[in-house]
PDB file of N, CA and C in Angstrom:
ATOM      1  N   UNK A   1      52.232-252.875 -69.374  1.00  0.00           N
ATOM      2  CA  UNK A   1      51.664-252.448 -68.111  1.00  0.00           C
ATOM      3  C   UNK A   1      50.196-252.825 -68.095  1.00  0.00           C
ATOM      4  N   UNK A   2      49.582-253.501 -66.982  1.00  0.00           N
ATOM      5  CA  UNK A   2      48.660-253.995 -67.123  1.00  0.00           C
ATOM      6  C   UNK A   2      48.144-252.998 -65.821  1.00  0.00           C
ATOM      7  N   UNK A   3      46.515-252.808 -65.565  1.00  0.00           N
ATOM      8  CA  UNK A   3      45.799-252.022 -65.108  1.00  0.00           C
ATOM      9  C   UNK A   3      44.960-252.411 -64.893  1.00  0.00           C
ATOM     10  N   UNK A   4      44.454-253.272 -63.951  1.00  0.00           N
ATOM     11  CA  UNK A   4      42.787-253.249 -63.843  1.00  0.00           C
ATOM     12  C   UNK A   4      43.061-253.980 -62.041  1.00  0.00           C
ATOM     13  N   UNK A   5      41.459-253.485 -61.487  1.00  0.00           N
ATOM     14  CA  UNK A   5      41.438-253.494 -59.410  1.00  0.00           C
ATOM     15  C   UNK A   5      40.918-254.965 -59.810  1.00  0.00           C
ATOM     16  N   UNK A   6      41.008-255.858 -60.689  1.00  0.00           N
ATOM     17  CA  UNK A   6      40.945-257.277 -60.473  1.00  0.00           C
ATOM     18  C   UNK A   6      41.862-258.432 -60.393  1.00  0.00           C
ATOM     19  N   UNK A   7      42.350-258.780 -59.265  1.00  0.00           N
ATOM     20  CA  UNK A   7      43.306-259.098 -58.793  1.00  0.00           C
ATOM     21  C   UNK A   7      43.659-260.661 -59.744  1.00  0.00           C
ATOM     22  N   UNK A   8      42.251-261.190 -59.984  1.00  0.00           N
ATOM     23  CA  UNK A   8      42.407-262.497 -60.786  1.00  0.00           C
ATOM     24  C   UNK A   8      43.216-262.112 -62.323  1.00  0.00           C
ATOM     25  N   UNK A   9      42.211-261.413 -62.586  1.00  0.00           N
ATOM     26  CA  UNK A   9      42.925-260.911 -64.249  1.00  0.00           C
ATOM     27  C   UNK A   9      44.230-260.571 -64.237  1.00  0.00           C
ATOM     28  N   UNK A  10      44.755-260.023 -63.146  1.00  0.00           N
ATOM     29  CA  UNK A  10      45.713-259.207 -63.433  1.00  0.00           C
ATOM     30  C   UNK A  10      46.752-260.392 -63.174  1.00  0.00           C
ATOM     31  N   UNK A  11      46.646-261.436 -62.528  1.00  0.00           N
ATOM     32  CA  UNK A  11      47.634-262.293 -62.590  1.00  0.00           C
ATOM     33  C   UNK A  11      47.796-263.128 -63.715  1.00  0.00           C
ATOM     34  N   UNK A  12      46.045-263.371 -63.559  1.00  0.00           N
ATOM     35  CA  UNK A  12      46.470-264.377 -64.822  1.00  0.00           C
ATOM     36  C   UNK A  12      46.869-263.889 -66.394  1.00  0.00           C
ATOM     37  N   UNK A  13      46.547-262.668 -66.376  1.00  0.00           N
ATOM     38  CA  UNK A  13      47.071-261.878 -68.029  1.00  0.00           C
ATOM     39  C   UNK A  13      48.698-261.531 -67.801  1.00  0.00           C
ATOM     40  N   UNK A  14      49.161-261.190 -66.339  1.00  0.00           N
ATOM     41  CA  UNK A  14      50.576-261.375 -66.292  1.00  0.00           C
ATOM     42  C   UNK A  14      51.333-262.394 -66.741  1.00  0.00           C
ATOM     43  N   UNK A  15      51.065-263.682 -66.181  1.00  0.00           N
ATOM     44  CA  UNK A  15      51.093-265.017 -65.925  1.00  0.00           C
ATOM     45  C   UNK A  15      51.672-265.187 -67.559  1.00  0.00           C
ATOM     46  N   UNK A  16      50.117-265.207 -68.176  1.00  0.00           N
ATOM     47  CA  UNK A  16      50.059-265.591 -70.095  1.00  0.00           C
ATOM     48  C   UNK A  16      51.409-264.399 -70.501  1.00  0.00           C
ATOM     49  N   UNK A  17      51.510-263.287 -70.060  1.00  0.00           N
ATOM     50  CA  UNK A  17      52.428-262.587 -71.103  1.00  0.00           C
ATOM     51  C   UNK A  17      54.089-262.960 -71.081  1.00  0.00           C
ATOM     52  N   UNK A  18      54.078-263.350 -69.665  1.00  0.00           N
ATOM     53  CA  UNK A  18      55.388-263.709 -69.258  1.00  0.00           C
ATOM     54  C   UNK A  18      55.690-265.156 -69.762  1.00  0.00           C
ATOM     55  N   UNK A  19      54.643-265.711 -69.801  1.00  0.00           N
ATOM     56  CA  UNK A  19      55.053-267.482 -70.621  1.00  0.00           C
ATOM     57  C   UNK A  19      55.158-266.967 -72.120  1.00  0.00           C
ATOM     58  N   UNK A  20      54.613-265.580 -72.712  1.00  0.00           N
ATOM     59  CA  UNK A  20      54.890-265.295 -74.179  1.00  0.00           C
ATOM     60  C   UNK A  20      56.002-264.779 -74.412  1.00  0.00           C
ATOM     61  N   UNK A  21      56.578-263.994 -73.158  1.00  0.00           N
ATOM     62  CA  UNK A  21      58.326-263.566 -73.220  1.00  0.00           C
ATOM     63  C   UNK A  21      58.182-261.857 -72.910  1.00  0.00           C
ATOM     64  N   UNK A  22      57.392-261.349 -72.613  1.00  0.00           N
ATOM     65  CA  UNK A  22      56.916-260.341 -72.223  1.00  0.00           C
ATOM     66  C   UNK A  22      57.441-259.541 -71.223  1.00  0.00           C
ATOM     67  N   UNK A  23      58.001-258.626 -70.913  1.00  0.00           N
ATOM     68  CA  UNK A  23      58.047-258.318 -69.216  1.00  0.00           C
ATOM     69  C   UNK A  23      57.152-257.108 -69.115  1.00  0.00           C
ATOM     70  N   UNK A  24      56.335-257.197 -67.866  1.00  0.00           N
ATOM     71  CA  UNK A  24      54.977-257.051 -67.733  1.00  0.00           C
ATOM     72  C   UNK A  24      55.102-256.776 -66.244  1.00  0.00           C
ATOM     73  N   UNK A  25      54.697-255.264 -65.998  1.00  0.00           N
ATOM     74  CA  UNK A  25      54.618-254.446 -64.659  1.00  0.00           C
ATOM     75  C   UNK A  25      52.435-254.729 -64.567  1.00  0.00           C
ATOM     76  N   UNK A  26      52.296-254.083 -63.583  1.00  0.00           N
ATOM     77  CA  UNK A  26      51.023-253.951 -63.288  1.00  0.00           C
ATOM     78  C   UNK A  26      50.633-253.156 -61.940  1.00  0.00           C
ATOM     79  N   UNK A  27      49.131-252.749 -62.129  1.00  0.00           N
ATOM     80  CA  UNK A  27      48.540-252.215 -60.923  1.00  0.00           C
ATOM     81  C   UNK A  27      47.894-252.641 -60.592  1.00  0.00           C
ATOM     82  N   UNK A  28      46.740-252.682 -59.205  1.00  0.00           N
ATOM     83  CA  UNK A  28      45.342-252.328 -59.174  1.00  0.00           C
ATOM     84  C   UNK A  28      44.952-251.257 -58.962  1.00  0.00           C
ATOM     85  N   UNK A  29      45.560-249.973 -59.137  1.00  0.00           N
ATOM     86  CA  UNK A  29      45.314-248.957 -58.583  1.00  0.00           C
ATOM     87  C   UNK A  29      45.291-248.357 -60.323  1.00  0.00           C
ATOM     88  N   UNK A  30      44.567-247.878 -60.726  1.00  0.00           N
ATOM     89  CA  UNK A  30      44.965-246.969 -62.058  1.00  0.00           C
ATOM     90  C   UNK A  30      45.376-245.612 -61.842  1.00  0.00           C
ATOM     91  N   UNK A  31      45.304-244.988 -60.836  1.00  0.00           N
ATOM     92  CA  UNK A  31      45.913-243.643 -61.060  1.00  0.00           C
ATOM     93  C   UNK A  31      47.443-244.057 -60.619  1.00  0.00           C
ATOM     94  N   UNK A  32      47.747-245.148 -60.424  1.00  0.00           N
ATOM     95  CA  UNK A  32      49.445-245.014 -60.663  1.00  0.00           C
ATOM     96  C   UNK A  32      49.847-245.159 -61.881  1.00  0.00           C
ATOM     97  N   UNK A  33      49.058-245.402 -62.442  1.00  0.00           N
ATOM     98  CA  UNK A  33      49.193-245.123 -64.380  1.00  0.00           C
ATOM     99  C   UNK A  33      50.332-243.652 -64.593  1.00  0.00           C
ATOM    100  N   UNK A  34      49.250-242.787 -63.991  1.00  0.00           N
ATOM    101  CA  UNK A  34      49.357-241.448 -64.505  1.00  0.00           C
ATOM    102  C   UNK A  34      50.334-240.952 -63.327  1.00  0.00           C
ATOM    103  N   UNK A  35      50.780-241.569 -62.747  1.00  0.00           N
ATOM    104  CA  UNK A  35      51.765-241.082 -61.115  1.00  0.00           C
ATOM    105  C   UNK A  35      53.101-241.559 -62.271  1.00  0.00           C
ATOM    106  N   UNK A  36      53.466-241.850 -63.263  1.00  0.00           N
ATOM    107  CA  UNK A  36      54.503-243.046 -63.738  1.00  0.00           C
ATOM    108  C   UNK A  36      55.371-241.892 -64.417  1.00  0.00           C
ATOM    109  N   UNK A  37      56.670-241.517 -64.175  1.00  0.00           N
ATOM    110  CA  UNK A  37      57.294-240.181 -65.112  1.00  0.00           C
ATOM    111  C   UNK A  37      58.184-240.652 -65.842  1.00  0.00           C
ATOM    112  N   UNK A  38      59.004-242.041 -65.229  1.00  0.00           N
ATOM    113  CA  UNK A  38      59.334-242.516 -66.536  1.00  0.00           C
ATOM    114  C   UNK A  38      59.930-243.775 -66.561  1.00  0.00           C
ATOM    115  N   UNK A  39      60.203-244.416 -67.183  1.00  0.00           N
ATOM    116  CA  UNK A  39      60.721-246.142 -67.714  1.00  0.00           C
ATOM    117  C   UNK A  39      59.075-245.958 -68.046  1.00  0.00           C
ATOM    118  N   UNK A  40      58.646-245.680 -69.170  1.00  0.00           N
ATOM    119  CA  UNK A  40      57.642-246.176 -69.321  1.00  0.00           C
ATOM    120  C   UNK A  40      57.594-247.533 -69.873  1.00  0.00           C
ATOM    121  N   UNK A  41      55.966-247.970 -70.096  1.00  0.00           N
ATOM    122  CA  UNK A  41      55.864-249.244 -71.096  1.00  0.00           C
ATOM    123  C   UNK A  41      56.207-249.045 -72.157  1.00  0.00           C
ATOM    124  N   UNK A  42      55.852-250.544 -73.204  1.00  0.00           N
ATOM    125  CA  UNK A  42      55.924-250.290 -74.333  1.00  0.00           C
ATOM    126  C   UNK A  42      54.103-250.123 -74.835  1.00  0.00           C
ATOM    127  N   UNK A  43      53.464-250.980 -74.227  1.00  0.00           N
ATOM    128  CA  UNK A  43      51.903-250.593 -73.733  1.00  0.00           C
ATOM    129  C   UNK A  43      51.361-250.793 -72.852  1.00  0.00           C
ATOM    130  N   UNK A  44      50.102-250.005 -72.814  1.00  0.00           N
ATOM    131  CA  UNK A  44      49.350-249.950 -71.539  1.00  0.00           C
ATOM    132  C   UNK A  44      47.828-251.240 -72.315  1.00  0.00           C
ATOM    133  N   UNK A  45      47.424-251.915 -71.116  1.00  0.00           N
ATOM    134  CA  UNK A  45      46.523-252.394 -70.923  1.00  0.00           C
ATOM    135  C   UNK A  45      45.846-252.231 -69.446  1.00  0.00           C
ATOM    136  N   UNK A  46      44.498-250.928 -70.558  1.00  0.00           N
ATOM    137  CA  UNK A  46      43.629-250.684 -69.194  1.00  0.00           C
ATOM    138  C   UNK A  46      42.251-251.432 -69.122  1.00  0.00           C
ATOM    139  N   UNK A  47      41.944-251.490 -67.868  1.00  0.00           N
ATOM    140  CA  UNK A  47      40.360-251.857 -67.733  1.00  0.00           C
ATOM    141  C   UNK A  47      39.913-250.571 -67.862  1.00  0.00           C
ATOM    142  N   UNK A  48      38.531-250.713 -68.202  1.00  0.00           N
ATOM    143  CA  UNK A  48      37.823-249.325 -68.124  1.00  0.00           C
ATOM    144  C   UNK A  48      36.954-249.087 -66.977  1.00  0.00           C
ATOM    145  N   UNK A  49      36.519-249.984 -66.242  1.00  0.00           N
ATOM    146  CA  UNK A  49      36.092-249.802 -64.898  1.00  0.00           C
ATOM    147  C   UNK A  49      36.973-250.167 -63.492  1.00  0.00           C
ATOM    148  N   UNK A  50      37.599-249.153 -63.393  1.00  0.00           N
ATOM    149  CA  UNK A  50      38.267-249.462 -62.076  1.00  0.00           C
ATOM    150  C   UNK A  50      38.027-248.957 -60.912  1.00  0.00           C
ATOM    151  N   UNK A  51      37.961-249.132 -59.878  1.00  0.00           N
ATOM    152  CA  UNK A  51      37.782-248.634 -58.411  1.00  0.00           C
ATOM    153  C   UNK A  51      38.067-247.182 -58.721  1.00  0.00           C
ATOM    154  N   UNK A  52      37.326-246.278 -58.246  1.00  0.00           N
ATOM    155  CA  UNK A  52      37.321-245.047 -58.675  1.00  0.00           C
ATOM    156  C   UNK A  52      37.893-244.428 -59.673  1.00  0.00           C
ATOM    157  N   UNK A  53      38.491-245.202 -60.428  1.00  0.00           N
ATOM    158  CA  UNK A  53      38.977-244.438 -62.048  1.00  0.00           C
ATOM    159  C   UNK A  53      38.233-245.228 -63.145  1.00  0.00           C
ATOM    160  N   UNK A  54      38.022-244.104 -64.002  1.00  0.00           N
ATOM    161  CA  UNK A  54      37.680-244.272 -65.483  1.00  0.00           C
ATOM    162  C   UNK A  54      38.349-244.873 -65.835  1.00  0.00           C
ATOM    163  N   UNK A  55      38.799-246.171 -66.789  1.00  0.00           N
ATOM    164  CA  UNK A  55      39.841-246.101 -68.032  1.00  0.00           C
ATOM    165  C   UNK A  55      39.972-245.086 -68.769  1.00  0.00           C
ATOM    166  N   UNK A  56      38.903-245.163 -69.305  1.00  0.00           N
ATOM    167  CA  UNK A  56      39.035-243.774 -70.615  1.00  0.00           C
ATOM    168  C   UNK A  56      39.836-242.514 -70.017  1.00  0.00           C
ATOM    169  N   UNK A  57      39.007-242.413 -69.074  1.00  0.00           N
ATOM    170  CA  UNK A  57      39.664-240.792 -68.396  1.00  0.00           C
ATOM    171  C   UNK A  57      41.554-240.819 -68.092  1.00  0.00           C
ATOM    172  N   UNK A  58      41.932-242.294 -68.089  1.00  0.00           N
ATOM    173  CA  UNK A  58      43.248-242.470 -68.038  1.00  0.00           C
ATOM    174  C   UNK A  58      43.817-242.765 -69.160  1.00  0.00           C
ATOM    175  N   UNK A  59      43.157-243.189 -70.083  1.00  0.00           N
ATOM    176  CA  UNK A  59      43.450-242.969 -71.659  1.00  0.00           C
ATOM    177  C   UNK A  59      43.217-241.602 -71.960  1.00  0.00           C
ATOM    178  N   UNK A  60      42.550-240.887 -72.118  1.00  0.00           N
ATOM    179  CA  UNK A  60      42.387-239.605 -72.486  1.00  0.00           C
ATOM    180  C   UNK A  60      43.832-238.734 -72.034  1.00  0.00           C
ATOM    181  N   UNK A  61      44.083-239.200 -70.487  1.00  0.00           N
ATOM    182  CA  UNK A  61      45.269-238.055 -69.804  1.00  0.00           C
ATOM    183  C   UNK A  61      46.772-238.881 -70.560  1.00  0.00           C
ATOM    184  N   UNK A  62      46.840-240.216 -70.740  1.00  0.00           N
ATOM    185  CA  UNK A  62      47.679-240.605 -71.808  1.00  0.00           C
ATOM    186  C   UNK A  62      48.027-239.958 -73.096  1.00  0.00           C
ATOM    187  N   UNK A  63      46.821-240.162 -73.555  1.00  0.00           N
ATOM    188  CA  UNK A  63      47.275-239.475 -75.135  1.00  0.00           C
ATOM    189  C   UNK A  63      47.420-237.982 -74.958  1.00  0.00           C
ATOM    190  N   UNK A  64      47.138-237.329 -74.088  1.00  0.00           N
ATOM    191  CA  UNK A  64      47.301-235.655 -74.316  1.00  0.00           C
ATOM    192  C   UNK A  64      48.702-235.742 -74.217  1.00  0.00           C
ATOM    193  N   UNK A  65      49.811-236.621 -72.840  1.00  0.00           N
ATOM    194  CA  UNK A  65      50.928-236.248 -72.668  1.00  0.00           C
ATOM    195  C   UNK A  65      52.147-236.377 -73.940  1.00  0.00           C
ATOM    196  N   UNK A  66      52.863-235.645 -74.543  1.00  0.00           N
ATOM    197  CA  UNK A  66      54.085-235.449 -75.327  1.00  0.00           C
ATOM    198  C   UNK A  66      54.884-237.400 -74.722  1.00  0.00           C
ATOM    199  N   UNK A  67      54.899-237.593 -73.266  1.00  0.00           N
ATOM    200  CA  UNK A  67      55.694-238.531 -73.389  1.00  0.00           C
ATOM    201  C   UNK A  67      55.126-239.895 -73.439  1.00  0.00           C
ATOM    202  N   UNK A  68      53.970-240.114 -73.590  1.00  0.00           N
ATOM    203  CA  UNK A  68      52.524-240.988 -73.533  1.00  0.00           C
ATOM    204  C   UNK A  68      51.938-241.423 -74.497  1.00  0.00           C
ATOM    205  N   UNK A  69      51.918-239.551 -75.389  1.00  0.00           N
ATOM    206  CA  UNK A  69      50.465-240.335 -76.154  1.00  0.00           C
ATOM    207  C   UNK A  69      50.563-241.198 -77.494  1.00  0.00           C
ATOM    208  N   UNK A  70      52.179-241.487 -77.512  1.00  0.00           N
ATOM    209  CA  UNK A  70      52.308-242.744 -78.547  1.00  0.00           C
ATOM    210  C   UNK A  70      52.253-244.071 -78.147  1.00  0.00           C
ATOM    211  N   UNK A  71      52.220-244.292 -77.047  1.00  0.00           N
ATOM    212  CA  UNK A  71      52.357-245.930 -76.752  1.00  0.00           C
ATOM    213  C   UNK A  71      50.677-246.018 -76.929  1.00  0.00           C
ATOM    214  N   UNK A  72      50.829-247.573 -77.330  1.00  0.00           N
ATOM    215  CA  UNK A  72      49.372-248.131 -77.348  1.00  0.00           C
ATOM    216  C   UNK A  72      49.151-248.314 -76.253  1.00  0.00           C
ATOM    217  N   UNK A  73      47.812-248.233 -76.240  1.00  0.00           N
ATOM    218  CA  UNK A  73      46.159-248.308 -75.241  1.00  0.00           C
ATOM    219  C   UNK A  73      45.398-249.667 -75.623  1.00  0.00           C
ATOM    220  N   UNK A  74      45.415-250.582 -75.066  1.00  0.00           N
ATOM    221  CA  UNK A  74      43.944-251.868 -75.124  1.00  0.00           C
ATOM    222  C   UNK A  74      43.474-251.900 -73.933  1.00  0.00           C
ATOM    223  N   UNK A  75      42.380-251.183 -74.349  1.00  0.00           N
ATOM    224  CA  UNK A  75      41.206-251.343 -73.452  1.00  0.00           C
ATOM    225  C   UNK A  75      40.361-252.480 -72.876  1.00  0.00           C
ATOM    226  N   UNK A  76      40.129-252.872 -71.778  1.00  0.00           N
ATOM    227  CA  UNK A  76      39.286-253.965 -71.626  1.00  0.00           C
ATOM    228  C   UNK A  76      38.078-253.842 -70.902  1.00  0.00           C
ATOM    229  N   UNK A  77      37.140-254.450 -71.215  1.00  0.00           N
ATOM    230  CA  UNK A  77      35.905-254.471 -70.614  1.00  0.00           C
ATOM    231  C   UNK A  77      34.959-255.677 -70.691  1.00  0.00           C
ATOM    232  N   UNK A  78      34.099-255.537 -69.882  1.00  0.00           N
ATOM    233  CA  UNK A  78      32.956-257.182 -69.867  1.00  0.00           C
ATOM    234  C   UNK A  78      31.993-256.218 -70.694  1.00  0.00           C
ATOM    235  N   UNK A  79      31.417-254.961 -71.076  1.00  0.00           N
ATOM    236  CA  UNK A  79      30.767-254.778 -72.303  1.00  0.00           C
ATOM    237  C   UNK A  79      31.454-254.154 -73.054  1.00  0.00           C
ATOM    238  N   UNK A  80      30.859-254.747 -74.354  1.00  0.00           N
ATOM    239  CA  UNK A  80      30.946-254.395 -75.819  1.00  0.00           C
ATOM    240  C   UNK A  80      30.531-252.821 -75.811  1.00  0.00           C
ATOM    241  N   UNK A  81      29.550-252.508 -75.493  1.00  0.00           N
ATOM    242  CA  UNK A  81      28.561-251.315 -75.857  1.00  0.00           C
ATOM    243  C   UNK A  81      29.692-250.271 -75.189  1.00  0.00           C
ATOM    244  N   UNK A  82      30.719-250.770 -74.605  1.00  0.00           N
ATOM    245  CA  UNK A  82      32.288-249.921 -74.010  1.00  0.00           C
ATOM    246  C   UNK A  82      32.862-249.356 -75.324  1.00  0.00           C
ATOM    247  N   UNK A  83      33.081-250.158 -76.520  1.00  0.00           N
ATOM    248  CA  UNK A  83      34.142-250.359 -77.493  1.00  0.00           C
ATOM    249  C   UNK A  83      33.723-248.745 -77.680  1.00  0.00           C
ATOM    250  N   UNK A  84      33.246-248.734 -77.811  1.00  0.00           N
ATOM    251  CA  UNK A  84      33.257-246.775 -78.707  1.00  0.00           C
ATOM    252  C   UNK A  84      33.795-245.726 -78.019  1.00  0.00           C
ATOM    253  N   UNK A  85      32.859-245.840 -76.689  1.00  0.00           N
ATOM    254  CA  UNK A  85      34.010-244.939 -75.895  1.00  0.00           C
ATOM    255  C   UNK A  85      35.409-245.144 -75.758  1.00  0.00           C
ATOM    256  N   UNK A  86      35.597-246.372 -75.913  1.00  0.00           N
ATOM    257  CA  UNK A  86      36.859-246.584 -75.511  1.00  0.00           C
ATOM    258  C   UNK A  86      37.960-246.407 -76.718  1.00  0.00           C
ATOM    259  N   UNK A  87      37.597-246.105 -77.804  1.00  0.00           N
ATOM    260  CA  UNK A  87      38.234-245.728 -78.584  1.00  0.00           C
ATOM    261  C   UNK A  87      37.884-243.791 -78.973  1.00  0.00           C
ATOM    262  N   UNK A  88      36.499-243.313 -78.820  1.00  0.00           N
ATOM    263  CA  UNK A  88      36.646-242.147 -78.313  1.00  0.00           C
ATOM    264  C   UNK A  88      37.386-241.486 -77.639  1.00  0.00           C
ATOM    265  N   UNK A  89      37.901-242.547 -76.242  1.00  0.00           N
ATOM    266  CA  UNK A  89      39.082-241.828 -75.530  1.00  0.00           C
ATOM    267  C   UNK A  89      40.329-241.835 -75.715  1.00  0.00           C
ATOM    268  N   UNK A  90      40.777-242.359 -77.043  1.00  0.00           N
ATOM    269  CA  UNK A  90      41.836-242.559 -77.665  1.00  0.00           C
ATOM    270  C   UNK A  90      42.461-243.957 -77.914  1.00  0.00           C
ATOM    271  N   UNK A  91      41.523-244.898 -77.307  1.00  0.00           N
ATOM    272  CA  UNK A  91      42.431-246.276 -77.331  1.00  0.00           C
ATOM    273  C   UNK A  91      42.693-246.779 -78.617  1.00  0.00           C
ATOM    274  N   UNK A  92      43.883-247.524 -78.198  1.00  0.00           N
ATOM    275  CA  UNK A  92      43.850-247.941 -80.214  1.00  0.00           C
ATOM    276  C   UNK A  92      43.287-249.256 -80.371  1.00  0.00           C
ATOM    277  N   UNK A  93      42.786-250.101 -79.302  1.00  0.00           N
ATOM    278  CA  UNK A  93      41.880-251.344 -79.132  1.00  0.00           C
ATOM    279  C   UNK A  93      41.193-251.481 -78.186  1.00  0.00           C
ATOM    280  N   UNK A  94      40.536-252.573 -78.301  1.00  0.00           N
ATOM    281  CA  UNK A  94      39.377-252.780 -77.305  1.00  0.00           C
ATOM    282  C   UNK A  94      39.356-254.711 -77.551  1.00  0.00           C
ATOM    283  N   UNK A  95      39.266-254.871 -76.097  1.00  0.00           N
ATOM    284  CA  UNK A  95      38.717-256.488 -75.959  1.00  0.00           C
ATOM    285  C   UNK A  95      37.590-256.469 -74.854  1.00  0.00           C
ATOM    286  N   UNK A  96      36.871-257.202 -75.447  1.00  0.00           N
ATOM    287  CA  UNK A  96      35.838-257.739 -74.212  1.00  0.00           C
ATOM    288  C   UNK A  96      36.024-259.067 -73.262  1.00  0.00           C
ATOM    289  N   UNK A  97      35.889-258.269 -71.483  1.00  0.00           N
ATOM    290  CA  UNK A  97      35.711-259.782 -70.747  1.00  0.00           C
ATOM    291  C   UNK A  97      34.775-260.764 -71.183  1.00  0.00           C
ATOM    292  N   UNK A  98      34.477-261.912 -70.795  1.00  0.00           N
ATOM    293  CA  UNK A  98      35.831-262.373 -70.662  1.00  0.00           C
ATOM    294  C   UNK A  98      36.602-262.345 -72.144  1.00  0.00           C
ATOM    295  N   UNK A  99      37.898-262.671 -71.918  1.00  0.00           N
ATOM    296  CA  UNK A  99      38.841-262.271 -73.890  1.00  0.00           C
ATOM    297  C   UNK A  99      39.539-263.998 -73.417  1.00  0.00           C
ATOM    298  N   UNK A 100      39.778-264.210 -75.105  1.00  0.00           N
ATOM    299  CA  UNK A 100      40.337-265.813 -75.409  1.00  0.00           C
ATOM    300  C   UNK A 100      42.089-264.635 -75.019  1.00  0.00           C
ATOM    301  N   UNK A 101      42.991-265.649 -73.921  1.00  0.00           N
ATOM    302  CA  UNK A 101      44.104-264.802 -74.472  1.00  0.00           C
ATOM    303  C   UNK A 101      44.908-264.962 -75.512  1.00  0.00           C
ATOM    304  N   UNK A 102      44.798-266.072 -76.388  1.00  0.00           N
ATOM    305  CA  UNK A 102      45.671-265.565 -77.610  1.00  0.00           C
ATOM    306  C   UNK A 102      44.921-264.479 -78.655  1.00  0.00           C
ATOM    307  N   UNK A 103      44.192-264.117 -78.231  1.00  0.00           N
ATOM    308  CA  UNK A 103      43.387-263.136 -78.868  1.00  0.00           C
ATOM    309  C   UNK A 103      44.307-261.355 -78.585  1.00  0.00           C
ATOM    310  N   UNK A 104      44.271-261.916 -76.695  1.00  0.00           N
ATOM    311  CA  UNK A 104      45.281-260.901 -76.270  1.00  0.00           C
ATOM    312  C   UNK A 104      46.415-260.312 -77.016  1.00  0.00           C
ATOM    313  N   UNK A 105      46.989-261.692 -76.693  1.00  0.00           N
ATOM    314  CA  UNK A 105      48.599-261.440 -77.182  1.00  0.00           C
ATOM    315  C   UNK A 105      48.843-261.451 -78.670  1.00  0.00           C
ATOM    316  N   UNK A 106      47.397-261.593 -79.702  1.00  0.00           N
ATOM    317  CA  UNK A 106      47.991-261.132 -80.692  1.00  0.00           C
ATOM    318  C   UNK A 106      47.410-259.813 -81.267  1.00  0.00           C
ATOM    319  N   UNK A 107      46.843-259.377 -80.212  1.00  0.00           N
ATOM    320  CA  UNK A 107      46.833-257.601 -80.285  1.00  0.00           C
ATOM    321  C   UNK A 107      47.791-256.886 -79.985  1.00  0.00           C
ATOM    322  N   UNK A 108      48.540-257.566 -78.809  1.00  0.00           N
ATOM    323  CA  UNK A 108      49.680-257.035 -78.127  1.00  0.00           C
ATOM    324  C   UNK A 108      50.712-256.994 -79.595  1.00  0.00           C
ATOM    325  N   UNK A 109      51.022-258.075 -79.667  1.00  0.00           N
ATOM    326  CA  UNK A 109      52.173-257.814 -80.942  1.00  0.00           C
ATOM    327  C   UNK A 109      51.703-257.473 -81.845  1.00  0.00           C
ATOM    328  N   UNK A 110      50.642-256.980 -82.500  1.00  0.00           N
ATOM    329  CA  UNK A 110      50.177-256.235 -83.926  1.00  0.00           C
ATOM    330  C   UNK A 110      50.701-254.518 -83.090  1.00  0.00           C
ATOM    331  N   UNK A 111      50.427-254.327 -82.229  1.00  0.00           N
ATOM    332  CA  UNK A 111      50.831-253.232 -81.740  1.00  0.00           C
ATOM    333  C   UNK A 111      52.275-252.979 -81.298  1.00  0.00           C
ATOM    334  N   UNK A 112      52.927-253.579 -80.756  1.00  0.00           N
ATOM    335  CA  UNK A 112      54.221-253.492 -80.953  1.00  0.00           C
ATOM    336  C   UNK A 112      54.952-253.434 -81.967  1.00  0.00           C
ATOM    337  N   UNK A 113      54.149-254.388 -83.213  1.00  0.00           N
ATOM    338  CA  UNK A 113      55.215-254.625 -83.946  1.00  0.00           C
ATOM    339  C   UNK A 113      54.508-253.197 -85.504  1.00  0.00           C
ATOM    340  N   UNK A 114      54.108-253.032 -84.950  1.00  0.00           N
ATOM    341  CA  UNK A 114      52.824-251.960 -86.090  1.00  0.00           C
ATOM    342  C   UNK A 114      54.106-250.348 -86.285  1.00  0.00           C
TER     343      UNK A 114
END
């Protein structure tokens, strides 16, 4: 599940996961993150600045839930000086915009396959 109000990213990180074999939902809206009760992912990839939502604050309401707070969290952001919070709020990674995507996708599968 991919997450971020940038319409470019969000295609083109779809785009890359689905040529990796992936099947790959998405938003621009992040509080449909937390609207989601069930087929969940296997992970979430949030931005941390989205049109009126936090990432973190949607990582944070992730990991509290019993049916949530095991799937992985990669966080994304254009700053670095993000990475802390963003693992403060529970994420289990962090990439910075712009990210190389095989960099992506081999976070994605260290986490899947972890």
């Amino acid at each position: 599940m991919i997450a971020d109000d940038d319409p470019g990213i969000v295609d083109a990180v779809e785009m890359m996961l689905e040529f990796e074999g992936y099947q790959v939902c998405s938003t621009l809206n992040g509080a449909a993150v937390l609207e989601m009760d069930d087929e969940f992912p296997d992970l979430f990839l949030l931005d941390i600045w989205m049109s009126g939502h936090d990432g973190r604050d949607i990582c944070r309401e992730l990991k509290k839930r019993n049916n949530t707070k095991n799937i992985p969290v990669i966080m994304i952001s254009a700053s670095t000086d993000l990475a802390r919070s963003a693992r403060e709020a529970g994420a289990d990674d962090f990439l910075e915009k712009p990210f190389n995507m095989n960099d992506l996708v081999a976070k994605i599968a260290l986490h899947l396959n972890a």
